[in-house]
Protein backbone atom coordinates (compact mmCIF):
# COMPACT_ATOMS: atom_id res chain seq x y z
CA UNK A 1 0.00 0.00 0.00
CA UNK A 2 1.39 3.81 -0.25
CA UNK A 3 0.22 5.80 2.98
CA UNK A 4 0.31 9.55 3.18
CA UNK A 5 0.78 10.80 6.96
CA UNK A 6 -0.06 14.52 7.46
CA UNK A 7 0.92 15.89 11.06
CA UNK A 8 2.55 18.78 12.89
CA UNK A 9 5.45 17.14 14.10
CA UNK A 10 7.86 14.16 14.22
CA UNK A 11 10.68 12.95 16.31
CA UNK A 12 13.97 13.24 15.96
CA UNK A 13 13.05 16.69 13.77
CA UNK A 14 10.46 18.25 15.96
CA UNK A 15 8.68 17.54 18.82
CA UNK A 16 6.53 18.60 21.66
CA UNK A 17 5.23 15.82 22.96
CA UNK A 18 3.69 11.89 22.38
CA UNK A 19 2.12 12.92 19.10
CA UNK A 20 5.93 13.28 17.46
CA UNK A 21 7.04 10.24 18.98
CA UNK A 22 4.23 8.75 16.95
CA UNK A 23 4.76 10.46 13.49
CA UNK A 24 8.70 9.26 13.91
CA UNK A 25 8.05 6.10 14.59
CA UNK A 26 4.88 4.64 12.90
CA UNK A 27 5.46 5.20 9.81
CA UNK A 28 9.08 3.61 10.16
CA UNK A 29 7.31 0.13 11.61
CA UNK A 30 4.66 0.32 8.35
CA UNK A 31 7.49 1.37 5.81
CA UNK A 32 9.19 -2.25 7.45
CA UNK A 33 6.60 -4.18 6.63
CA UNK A 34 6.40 -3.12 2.89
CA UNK A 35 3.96 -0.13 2.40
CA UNK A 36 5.45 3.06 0.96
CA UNK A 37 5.08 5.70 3.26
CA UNK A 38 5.44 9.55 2.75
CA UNK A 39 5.23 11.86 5.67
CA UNK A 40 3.92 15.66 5.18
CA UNK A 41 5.06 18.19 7.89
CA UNK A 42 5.84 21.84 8.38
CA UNK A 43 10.18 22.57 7.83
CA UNK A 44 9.76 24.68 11.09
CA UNK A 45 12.70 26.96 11.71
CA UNK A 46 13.63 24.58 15.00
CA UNK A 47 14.81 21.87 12.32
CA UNK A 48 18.18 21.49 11.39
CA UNK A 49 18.45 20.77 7.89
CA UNK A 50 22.13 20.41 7.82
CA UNK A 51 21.82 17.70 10.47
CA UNK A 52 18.52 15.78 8.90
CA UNK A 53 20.54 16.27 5.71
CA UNK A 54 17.31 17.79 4.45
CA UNK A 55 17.34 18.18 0.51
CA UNK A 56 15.44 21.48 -1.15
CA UNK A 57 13.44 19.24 -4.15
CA UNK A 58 13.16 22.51 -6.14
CA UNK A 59 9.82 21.58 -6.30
CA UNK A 60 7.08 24.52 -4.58
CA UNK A 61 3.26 24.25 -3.90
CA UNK A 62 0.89 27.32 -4.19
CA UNK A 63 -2.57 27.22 -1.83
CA UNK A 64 -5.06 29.98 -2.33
CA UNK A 65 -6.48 31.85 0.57
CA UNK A 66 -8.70 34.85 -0.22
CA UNK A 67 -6.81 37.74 -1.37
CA UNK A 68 -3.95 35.36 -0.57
CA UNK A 69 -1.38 33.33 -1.88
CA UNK A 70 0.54 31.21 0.21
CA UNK A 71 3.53 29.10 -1.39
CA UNK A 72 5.81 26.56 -0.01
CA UNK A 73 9.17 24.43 -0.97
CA UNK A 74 9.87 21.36 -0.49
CA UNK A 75 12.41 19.53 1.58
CA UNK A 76 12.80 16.43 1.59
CA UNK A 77 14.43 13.60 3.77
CA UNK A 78 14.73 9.76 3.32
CA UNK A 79 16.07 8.05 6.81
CA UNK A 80 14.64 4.43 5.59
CA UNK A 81 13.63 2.70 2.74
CA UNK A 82 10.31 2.92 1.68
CA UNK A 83 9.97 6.07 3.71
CA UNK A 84 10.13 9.72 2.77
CA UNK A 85 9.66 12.88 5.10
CA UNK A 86 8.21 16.29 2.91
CA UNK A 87 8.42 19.10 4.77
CA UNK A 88 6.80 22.57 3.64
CA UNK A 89 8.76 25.62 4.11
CA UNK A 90 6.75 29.24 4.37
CA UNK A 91 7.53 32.01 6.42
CA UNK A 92 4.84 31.02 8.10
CA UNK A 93 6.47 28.48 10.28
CA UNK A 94 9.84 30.57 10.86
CA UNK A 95 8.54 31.37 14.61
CA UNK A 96 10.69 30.65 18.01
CA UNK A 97 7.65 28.00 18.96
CA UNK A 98 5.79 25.28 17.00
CA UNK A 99 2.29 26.83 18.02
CA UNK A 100 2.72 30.08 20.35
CA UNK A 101 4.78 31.78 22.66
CA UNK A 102 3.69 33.00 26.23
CA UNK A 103 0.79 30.09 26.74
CA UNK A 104 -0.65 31.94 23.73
CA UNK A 105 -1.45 30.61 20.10
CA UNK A 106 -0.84 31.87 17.44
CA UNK A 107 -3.79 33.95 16.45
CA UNK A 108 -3.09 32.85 12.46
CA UNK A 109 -2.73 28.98 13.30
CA UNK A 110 -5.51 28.17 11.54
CA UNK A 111 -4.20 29.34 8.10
CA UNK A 112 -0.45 28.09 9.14
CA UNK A 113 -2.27 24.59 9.80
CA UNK A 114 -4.55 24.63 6.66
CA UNK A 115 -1.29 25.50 4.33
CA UNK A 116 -0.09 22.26 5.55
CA UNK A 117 -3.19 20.19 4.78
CA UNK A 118 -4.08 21.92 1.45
CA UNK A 119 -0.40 21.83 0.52
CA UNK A 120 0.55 18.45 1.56
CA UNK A 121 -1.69 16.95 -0.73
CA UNK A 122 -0.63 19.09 -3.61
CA UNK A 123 2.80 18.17 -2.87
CA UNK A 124 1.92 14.17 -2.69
CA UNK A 125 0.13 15.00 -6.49
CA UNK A 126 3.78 16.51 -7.30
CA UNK A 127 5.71 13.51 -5.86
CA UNK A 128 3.47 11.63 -7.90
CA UNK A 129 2.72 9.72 -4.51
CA UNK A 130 -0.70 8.56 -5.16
CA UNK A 131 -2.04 6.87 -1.66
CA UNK A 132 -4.31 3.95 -1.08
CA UNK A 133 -4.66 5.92 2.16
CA UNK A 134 -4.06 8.71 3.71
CA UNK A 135 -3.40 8.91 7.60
CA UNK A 136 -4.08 12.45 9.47
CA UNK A 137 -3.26 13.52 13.05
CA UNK A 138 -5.34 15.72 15.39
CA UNK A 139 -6.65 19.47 15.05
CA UNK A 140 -3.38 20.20 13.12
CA UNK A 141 -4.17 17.70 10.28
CA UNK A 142 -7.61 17.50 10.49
CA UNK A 143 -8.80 19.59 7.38
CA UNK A 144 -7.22 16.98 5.12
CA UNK A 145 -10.03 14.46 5.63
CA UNK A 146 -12.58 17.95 4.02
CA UNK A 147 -10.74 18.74 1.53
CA UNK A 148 -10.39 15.18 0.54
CA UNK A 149 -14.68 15.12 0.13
CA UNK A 150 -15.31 18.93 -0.53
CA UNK A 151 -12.31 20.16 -2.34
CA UNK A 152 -10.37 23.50 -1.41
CA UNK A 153 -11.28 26.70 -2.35
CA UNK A 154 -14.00 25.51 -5.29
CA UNK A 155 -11.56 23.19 -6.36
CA UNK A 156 -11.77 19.45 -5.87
CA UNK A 157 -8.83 17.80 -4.27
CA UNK A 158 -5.76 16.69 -6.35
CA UNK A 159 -5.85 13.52 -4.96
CA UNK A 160 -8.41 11.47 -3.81
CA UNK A 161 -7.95 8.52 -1.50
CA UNK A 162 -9.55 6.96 2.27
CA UNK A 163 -8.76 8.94 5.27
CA UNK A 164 -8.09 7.76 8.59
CA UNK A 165 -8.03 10.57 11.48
CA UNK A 166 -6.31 9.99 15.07
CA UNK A 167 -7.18 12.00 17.87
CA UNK A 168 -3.60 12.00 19.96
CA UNK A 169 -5.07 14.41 22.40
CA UNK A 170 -9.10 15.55 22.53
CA UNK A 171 -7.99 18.45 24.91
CA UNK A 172 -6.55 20.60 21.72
CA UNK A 173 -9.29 21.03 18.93
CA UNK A 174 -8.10 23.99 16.96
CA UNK A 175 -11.16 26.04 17.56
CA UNK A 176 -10.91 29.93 16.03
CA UNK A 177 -13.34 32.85 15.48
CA UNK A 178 -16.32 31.97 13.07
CA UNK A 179 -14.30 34.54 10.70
CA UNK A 180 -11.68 31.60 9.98
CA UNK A 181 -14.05 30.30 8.17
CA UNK A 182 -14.10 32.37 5.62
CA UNK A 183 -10.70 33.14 6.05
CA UNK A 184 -10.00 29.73 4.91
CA UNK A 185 -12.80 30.06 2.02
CA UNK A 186 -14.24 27.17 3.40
CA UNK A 187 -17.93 25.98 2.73
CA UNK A 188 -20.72 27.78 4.33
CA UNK A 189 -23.14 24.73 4.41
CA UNK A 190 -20.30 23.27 6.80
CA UNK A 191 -20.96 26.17 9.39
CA UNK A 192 -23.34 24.10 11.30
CA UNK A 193 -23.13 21.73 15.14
CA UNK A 194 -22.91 18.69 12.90
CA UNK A 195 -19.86 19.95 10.70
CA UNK A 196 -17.33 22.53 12.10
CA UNK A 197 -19.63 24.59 14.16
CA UNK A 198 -18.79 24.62 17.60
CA UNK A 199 -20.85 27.15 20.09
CA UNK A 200 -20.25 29.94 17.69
CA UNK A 201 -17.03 29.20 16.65
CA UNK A 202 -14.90 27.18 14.07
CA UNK A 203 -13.45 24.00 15.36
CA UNK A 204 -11.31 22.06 12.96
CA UNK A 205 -10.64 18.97 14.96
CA UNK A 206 -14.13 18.31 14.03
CA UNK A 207 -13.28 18.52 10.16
CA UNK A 208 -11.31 15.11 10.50
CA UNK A 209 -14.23 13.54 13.07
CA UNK A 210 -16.93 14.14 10.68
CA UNK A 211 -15.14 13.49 7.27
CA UNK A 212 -12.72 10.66 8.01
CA UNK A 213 -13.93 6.92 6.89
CA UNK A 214 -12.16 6.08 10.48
CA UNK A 215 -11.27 7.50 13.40
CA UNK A 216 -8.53 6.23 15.93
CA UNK A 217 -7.33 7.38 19.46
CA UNK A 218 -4.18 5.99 20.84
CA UNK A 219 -5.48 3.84 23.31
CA UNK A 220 -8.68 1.06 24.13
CA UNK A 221 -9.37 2.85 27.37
CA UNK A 222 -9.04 6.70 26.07
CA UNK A 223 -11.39 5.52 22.89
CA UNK A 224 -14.35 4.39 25.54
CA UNK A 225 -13.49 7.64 28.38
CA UNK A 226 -13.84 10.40 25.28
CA UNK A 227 -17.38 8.87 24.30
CA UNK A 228 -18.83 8.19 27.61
CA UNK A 229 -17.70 11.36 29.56
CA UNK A 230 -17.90 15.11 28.97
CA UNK A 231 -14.74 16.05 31.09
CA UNK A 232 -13.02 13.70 28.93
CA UNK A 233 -15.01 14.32 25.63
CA UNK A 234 -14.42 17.95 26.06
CA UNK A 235 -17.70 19.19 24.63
CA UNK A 236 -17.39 16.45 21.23
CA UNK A 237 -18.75 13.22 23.00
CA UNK A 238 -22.28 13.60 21.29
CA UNK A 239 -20.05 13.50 17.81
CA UNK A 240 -18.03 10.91 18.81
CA UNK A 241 -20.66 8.17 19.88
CA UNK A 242 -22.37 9.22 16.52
CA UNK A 243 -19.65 7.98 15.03
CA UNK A 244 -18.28 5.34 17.58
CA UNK A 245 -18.58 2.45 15.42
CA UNK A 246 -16.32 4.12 13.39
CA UNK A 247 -13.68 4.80 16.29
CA UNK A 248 -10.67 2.32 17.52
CA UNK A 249 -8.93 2.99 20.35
CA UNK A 250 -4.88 1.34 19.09
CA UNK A 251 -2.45 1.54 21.82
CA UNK A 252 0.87 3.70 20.95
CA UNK A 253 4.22 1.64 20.37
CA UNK A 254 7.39 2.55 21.85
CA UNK A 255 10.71 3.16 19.31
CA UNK A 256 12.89 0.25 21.08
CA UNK A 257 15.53 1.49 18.97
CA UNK A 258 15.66 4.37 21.34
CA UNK A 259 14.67 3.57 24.27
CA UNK A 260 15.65 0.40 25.49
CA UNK A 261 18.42 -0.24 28.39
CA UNK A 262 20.60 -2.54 26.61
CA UNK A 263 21.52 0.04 23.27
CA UNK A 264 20.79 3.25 25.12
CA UNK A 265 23.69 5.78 24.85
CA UNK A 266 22.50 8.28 26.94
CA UNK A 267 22.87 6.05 30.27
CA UNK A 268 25.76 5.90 32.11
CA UNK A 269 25.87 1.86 32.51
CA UNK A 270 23.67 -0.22 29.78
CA UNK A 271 21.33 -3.48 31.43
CA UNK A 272 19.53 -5.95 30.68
CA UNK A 273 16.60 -8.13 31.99
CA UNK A 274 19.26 -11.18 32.38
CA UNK A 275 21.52 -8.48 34.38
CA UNK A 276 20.19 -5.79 36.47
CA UNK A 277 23.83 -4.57 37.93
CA UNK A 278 23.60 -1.76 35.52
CA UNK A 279 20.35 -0.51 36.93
CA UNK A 280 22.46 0.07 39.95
CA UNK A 281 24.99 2.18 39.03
CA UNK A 282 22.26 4.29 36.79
CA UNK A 283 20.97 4.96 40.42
CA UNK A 284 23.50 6.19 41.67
CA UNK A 285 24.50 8.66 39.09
CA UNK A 286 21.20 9.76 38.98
CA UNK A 287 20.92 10.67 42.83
CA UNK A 288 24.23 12.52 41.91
CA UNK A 289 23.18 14.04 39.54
CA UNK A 290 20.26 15.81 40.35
CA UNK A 291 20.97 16.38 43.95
CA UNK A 292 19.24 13.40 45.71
CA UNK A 293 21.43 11.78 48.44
CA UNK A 294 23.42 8.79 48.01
CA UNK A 295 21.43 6.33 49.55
CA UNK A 296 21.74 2.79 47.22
CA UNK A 297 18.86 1.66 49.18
CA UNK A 298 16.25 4.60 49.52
CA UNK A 299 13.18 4.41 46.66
CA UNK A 300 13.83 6.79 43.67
CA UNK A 301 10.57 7.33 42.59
CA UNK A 302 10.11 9.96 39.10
CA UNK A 303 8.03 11.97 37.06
CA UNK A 304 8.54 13.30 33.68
CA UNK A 305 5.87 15.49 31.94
CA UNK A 306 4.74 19.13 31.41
CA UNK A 307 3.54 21.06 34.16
CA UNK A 308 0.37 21.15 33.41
CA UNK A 309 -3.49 20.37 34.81
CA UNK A 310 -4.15 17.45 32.89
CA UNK A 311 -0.87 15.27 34.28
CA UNK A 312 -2.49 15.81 38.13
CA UNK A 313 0.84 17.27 39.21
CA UNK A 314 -1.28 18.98 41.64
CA UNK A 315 -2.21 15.85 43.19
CA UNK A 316 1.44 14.72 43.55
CA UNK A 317 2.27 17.40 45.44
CA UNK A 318 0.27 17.17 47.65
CA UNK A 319 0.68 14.15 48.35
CA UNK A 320 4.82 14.57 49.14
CA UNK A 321 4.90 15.14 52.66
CA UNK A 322 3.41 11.83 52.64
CA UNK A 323 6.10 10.65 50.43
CA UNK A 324 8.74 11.75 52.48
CA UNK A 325 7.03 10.52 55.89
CA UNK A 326 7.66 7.29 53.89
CA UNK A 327 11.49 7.76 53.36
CA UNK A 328 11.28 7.72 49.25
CA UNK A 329 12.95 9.98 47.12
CA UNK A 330 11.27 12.39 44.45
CA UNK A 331 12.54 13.30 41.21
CA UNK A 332 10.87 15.46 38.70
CA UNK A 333 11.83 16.73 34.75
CA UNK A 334 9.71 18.98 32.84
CA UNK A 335 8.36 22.81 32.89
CA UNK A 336 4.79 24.44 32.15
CA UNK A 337 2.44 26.24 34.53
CA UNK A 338 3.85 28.94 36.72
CA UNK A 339 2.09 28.22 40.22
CA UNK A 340 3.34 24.16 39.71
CA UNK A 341 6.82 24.82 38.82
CA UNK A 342 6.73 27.25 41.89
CA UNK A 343 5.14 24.65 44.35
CA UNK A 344 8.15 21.99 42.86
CA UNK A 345 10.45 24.35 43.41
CA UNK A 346 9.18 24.87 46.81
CA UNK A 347 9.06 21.39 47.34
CA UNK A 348 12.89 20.75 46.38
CA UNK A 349 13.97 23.79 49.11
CA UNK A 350 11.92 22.01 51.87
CA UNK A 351 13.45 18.59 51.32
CA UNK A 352 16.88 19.15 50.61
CA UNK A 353 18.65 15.41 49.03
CA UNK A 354 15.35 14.29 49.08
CA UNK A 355 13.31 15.97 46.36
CA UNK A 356 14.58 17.48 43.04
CA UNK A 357 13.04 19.58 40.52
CA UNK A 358 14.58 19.69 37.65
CA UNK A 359 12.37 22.28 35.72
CA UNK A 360 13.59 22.10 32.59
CA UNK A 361 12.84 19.78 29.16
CA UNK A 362 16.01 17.48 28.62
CA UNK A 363 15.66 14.22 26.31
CA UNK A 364 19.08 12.99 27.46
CA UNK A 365 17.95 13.25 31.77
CA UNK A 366 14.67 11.90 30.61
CA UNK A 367 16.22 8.66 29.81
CA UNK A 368 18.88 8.66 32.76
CA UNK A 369 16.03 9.10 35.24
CA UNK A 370 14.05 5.88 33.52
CA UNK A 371 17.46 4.34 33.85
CA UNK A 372 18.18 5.02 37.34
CA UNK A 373 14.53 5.66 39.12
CA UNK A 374 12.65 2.56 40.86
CA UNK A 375 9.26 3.50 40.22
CA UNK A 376 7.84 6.17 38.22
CA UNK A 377 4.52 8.04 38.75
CA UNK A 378 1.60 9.30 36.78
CA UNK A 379 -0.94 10.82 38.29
CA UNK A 380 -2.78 12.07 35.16
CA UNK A 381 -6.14 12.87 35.32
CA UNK A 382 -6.93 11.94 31.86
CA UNK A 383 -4.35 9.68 29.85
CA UNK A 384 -5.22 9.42 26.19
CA UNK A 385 -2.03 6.94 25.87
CA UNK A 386 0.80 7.92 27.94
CA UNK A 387 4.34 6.65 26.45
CA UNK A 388 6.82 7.35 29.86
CA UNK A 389 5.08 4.14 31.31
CA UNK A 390 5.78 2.20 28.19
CA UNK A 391 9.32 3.63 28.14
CA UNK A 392 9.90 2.80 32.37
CA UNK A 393 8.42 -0.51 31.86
CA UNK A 394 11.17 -1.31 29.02
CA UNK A 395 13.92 -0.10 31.58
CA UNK A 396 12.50 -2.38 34.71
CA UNK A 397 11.16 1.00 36.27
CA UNK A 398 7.52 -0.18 37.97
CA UNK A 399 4.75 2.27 37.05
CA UNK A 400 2.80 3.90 39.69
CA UNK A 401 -0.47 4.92 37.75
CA UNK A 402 -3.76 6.74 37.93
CA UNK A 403 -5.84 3.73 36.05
CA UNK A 404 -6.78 5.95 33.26
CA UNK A 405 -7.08 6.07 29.40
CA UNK A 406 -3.44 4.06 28.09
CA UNK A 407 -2.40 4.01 31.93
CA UNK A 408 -5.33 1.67 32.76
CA UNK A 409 -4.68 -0.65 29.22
CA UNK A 410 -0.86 -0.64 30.17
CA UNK A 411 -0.33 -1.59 33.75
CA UNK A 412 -1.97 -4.50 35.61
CA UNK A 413 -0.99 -4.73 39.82
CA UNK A 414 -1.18 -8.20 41.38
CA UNK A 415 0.71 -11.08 41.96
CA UNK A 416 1.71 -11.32 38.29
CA UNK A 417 1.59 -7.86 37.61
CA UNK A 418 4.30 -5.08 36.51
CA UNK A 419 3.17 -2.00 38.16
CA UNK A 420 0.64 -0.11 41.00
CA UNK A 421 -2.58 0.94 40.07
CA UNK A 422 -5.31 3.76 42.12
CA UNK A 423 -8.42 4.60 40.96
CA UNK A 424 -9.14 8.00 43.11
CA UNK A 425 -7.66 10.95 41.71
CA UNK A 426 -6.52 11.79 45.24
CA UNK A 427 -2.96 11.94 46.86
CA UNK A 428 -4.25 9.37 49.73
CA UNK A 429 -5.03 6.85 46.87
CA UNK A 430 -1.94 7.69 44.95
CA UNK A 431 -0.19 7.41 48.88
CA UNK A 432 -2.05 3.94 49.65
CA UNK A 433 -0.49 2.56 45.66
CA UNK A 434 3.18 3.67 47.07
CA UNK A 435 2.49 1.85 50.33
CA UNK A 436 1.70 -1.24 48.39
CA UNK A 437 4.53 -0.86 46.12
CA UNK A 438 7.43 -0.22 49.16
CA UNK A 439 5.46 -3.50 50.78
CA UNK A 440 7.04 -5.19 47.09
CA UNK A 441 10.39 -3.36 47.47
CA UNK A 442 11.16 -4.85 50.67
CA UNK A 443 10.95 -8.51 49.37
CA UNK A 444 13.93 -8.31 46.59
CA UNK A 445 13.44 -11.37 45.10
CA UNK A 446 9.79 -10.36 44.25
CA UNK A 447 10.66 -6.70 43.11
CA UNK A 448 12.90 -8.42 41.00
CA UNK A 449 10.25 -10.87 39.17
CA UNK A 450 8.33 -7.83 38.74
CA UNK A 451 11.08 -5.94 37.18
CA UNK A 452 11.31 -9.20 34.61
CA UNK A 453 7.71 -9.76 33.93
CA UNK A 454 7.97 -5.26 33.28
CA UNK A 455 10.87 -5.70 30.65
CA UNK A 456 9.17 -8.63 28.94
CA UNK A 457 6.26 -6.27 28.12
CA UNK A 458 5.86 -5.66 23.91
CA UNK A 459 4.58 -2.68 23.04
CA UNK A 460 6.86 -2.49 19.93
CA UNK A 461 5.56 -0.65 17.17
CA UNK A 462 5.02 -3.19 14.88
CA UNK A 463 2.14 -4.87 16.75
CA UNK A 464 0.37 -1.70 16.32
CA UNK A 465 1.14 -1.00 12.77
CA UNK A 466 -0.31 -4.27 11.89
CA UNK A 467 -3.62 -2.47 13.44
CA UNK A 468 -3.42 0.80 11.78
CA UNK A 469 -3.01 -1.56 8.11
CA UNK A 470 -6.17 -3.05 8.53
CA UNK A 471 -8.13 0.21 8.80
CA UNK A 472 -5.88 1.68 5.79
CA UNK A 473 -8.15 -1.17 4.07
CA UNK A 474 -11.31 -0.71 2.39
């Protein structure tokens, strides 16, 4: 099959979060199993072309706005057989951030966003890339499915093919003033609750829920929580169980290529399931690292995320005077929201050695602390997949979850389980989980079992992509 992906971002050229993990690494596990893939993105001005060895194709596409032309070149990248990245270049997307600056958008995202989805088929007609199927991802992507059915701009699309749509996130929907509408020329008729109306205003995440032959989210769990509840369905659940029979919830993969204990090179000792001795000495230079004493047999426990409401960062701290009463350690990596990163930093000056807030993005500490910590925590309140409990359970790190959305498909408790589970979103539940899981720590020889049956887990990539083919399918 040939599959056209259309997204925002990708990993290793851009990324702000599990969405780019995604876009780097599914279409690598599909491309292995014999489908020609092309991948459409922006050429923000974050990427490196000299390091990508991006190519310029000499090749541009034009997309008409009203009383506007906007033009882009094309770049183009090939890190795999069967697999080619596009990315469009316009001024457009020569900003210091992918989508604002100051937690605001961009007030012109919609038209930076539509460029890409108007122009990234255009450029697939160029490449003479003609796709069985054509694979779009969230808000960003999400007019491709339209313009697919309804054309651009009076014109009918230059390529015609079935869309899939995944929703990595239902939390960001792209929704503008009902002037982007015809800012974007689009169809008037579509101005309605069951197109892209959305209490007044435009909302393109539902362009790719209503026109898309299928829909995915990136977990079982996430796919049943975003129909069933309006936190969680953020004002589109009515839309979604319309079309639920239509909607798959696939579970993310995890690039073992690059993040797995036994080829990482960003850890200071490499392991294995057969031999844990490196886990050890990650430990230690982790608690050296970041300022945590050096205490071999203390609990490390970790977080890694953006500061933000949805991850239930709130909840954690409150809950770690509790932590400390129970002699753990407390490690956390990643920035957002003011009044958190505050609190954290609070945190770290109360318990000097024993907490340590590291607030700051940092891929290479990210994987040092799933090296070196002993349990890691999520207390999100809503999980569409989560990938840093994938990623811990690959590195014999036991989760500690809230048993939500990917959290909930990933991470089973119990005598032949791999991780801790609570169900209130509460710091006494979260509290009671660490309880049970220092109960486990104290018998080695069953920590250790756990650790196995954690680092025998699969969630390679290619189990998924084997999912995704079948809805590529007519």
């Amino acid at each position: 099959m040939k599959i056209l992906f259309v997204a925002s971002e990708a990993a290793p050229y851009v990324k702000t979060g599990g969405l780019g993990d995604v876009i780097g690494a599914l279409p690598r596990a599909l491309a292995g199993r014999g489908h020609d893939v092309l991948v459409i993105l922006p050429r923000y001005a974050s990427i490196d072309a000299q390091q990508f060895g991006l190519r310029d194709t000499g090749r541009r596409v034009e997309v008409q706005f009203p009383n506007l032309n906007a033009g882009a070149h094309i770049h183009v990248h090939a890190p795999a057989e069967r697999l080619r990245y596009l990315f469009l270049q316009n001024p457009w997307y020569d900003r210091r951030d992918l989508y604002g600056e100051n937690g605001k958008d961009y007030r012109d995202n919609h038209k930076r966003y539509a460029l890409l989805c108007a122009g990234s088929l255009e450029a697939a007609r160029q490449w003479n890339f003609i796709p069985n199927a054509i694979h779009a991802h969230d808000w960003q992507g999400a007019l491709v499915p339209l313009i697919v059915k309804r054309g651009w701009a009076g014109r009918p699309s230059p390529i015609r093919a079935r869309c899939v749509f995944t929703i990595h996130n239902l939390a960001y929907q792209g929704v503008f003033p009902r002037e982007a509408m015809s800012e974007l020329d689009l169809p008037v008729d579509l101005f309605n609750p069951d197109a892209l109306e959305f209490y007044g205003k435009l909302n393109l995440m539902k362009a790719g829920l209503v026109f898309a032959e299928k829909l995915t989210t990136v977990s079982p769990t996430y796919a049943r929580e975003i129909v069933q509840s309006t936190e969680t369905g953020a004002g589109l659940e009515g839309l979604l169980r319309h079309r639920q029979a239509d909607l798959t919830g696939i579970m993310n993969g995890v690039d073992y290529e690059r993040w797995s204990p036994d080829k990482d090179p960003l850890i200071p000792q490499r392991y294995s399931a057969q031999d844990l001795s490196g886990k050890a000495a990650c430990k230690t230079a982790l608690q050296q690292e970041v300022g945590l004493d050096q205490e071999p047999g203390t609990m490390v426990c970790a977080t890694i995320g953006g500061l933000v409401h949805q991850k239930g960062y709130d909840v954690l701290a409150e809950a770690v005077p509790g932590m400390m009463e129970r002699k753990v350690q407390l490690v956390h990596l990643g920035a957002g929201d003011a009044a958190l990163e505050e609190q954290f930093a609070a945190l770290a000056t109360r318990y000097p050695g024993r907490v340590s807030a590291q607030l700051r993005f940092d891929d290479g500490l990210a994987h040092r602390i799933e090296a070196g910590a002993d349990v890691f925590v999520m207390p999100s309140r809503f999980e569409p997949c989560g990938l840093n409990q994938l990623y811990s359970l690959r590195y014999g790190t036991l989760p500690l979850v809230h048993a939500v959305g990917g959290l909930n498909d990933s991470i089973s408790e119990g005598p032949q389980g791999w991780g801790f589970r609570f169900q209130q979103e509460s710091p006494t539940a979260l509290l009671e989980a660490l309880d049970r899981a220092l109960v486990l720590w104290r018998d080695k020889r069953a920590w250790r079992a756990a650790q196995e049956r954690a680092m025998a887990r699969d969630h390679s990539w290619d189990r998924a992509a084997g999912q995704y083919e079948a809805l590529y399918r007519p």
